[in-house]
N, C-alpha and C. Protein backbone atom coordinates (compact mmCIF):
# COMPACT_ATOMS: atom_id res chain seq x y z
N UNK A 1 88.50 102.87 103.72
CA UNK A 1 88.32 103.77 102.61
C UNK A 1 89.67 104.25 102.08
N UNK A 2 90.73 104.70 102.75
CA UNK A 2 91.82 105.50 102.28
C UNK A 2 92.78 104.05 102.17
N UNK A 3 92.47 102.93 102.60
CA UNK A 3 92.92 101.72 102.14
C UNK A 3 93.40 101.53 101.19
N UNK A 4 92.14 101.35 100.15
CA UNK A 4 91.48 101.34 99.22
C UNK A 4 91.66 101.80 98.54
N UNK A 5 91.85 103.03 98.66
CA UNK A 5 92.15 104.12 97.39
C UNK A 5 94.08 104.14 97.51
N UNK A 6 94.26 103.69 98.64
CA UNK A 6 95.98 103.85 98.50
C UNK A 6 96.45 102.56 97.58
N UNK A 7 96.03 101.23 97.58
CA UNK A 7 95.88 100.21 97.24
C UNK A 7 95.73 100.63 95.23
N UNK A 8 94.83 101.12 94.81
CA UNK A 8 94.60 101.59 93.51
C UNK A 8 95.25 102.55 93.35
N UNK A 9 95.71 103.28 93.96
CA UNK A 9 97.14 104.48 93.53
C UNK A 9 98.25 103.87 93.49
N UNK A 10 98.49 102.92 94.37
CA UNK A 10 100.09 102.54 94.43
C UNK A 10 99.87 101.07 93.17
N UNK A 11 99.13 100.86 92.86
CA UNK A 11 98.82 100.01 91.60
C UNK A 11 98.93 100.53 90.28
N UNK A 12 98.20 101.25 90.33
CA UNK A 12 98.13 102.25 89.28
C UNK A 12 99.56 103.29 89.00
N UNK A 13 100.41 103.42 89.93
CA UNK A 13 101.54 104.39 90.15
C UNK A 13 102.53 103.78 90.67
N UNK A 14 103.29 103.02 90.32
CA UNK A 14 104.24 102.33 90.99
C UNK A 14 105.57 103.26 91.18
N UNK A 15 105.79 104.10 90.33
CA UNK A 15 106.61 105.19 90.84
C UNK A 15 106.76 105.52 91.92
N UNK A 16 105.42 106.27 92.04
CA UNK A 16 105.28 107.02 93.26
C UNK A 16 104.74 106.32 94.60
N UNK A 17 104.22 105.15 94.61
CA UNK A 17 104.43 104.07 95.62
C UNK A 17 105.90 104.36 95.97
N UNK A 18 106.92 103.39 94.98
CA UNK A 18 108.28 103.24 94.99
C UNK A 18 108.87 104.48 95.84
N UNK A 19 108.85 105.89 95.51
CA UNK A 19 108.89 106.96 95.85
C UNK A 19 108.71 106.74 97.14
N UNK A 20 107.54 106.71 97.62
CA UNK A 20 106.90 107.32 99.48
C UNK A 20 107.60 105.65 100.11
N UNK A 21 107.84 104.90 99.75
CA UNK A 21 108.64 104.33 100.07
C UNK A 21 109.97 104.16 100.51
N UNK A 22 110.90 104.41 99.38
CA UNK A 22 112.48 105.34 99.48
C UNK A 22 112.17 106.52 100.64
N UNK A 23 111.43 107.11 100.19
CA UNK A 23 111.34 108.55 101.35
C UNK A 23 111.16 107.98 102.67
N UNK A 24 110.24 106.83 103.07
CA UNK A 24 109.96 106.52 104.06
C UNK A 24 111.53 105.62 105.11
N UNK A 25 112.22 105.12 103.87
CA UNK A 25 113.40 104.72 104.32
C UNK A 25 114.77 105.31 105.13
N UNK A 26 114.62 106.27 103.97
CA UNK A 26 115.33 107.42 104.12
C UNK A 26 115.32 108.28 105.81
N UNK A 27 113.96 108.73 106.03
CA UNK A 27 113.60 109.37 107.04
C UNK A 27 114.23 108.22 108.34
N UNK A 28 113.51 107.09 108.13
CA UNK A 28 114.06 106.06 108.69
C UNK A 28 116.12 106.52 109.48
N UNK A 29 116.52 106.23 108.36
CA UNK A 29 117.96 105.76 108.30
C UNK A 29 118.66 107.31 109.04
N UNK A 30 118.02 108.14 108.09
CA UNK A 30 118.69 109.63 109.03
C UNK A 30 118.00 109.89 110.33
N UNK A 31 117.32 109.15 111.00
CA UNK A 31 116.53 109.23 111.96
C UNK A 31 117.83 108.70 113.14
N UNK A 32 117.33 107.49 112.53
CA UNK A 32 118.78 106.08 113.25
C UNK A 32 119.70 106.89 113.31
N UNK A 33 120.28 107.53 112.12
CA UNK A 33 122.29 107.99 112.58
C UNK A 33 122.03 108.56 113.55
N UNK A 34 120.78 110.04 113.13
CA UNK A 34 121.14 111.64 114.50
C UNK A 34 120.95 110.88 115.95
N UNK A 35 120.00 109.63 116.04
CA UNK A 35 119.77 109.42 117.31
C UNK A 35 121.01 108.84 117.60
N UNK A 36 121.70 108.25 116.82
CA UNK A 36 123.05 107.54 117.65
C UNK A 36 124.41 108.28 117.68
N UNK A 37 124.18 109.21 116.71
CA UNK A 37 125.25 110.38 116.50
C UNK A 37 125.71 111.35 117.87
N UNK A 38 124.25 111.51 118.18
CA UNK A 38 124.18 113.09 118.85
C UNK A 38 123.55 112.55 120.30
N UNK A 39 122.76 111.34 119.88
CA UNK A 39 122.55 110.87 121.47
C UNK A 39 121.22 111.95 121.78
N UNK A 40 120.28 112.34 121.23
CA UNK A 40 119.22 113.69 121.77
C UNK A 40 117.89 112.44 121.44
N UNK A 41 117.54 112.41 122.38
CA UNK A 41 116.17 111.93 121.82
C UNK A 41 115.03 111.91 120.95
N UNK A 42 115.44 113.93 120.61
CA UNK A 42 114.09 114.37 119.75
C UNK A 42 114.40 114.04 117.98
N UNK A 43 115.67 113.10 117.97
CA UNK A 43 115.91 112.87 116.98
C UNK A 43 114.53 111.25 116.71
N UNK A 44 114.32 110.53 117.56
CA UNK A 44 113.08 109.83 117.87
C UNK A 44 112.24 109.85 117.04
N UNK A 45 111.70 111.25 116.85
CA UNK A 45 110.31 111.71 115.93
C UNK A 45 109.93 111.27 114.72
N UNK A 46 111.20 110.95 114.17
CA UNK A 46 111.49 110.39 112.61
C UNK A 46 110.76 109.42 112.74
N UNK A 47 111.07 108.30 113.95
CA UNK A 47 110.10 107.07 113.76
C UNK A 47 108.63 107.06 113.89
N UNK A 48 108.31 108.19 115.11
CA UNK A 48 107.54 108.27 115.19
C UNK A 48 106.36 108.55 114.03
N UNK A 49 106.82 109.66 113.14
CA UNK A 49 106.20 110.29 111.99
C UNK A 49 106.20 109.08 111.11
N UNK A 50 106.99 107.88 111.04
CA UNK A 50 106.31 107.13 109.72
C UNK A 50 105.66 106.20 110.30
N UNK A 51 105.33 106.03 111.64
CA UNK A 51 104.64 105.04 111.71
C UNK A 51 102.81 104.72 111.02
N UNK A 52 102.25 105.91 110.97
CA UNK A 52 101.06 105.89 110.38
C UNK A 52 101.08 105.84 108.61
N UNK A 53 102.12 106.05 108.13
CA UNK A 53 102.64 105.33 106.80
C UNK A 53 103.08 103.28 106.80
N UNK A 54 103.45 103.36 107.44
CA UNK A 54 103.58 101.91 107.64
C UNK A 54 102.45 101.11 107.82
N UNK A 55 101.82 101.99 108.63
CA UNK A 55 100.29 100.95 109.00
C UNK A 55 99.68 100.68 107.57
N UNK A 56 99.32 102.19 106.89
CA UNK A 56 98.47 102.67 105.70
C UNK A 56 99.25 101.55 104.61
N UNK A 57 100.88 101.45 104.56
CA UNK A 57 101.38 100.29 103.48
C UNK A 57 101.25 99.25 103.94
N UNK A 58 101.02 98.72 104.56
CA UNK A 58 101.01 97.12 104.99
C UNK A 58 98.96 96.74 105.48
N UNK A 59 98.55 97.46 105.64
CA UNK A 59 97.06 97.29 105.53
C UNK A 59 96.72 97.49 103.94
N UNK A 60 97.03 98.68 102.89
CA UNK A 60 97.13 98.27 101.56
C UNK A 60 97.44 97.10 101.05
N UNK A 61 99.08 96.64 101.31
CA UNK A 61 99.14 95.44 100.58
C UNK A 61 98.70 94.53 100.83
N UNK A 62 97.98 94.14 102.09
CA UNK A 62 97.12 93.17 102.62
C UNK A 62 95.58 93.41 101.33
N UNK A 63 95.31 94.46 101.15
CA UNK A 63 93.97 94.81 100.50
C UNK A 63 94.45 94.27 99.19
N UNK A 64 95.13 94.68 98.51
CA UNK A 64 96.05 94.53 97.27
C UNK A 64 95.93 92.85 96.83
N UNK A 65 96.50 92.14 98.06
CA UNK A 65 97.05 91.04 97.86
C UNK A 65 95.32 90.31 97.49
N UNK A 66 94.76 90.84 98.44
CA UNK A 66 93.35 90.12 98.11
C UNK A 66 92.07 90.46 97.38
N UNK A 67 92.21 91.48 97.04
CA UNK A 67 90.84 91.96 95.78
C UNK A 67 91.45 92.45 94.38
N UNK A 68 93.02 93.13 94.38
CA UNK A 68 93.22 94.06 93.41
C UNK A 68 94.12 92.97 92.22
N UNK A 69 94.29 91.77 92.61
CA UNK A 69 95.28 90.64 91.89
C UNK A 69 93.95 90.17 90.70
């Protein structure tokens, strides 16, 4: 269901796809430095927190690729 509807938003909105994307990178990359910077583990979390974004974009574009073309 939230597939689905992410699939027709990020179609419909390529901005803001584009957007939670960059953001998702981002979080990414400042995640990577503090953990290698500072050496603390709880810098970690960053990855942790986008992983249920990743699933939600790559199960979309799987949906995308096959009903929304």
């Amino acid at each position: 269901m939230i597939v689905r509807s992410y699939s027709k938003f990020s179609k419909d909105n390529q901005f803001y796809h584009k957007l939670h994307i960059i953001s998702l990178l981002i979080i990414t990359l400042f995640s990577a430095y503090q953990l290698l910077e500072f050496n603390r583990i709880i810098f970690s979390l960053g990855f942790i927190c986008i992983i249920p974004s990743m699933v939600l974009l790559s199960k979309s574009s799987t949906y995308k690729r096959k009903y929304l073309n």
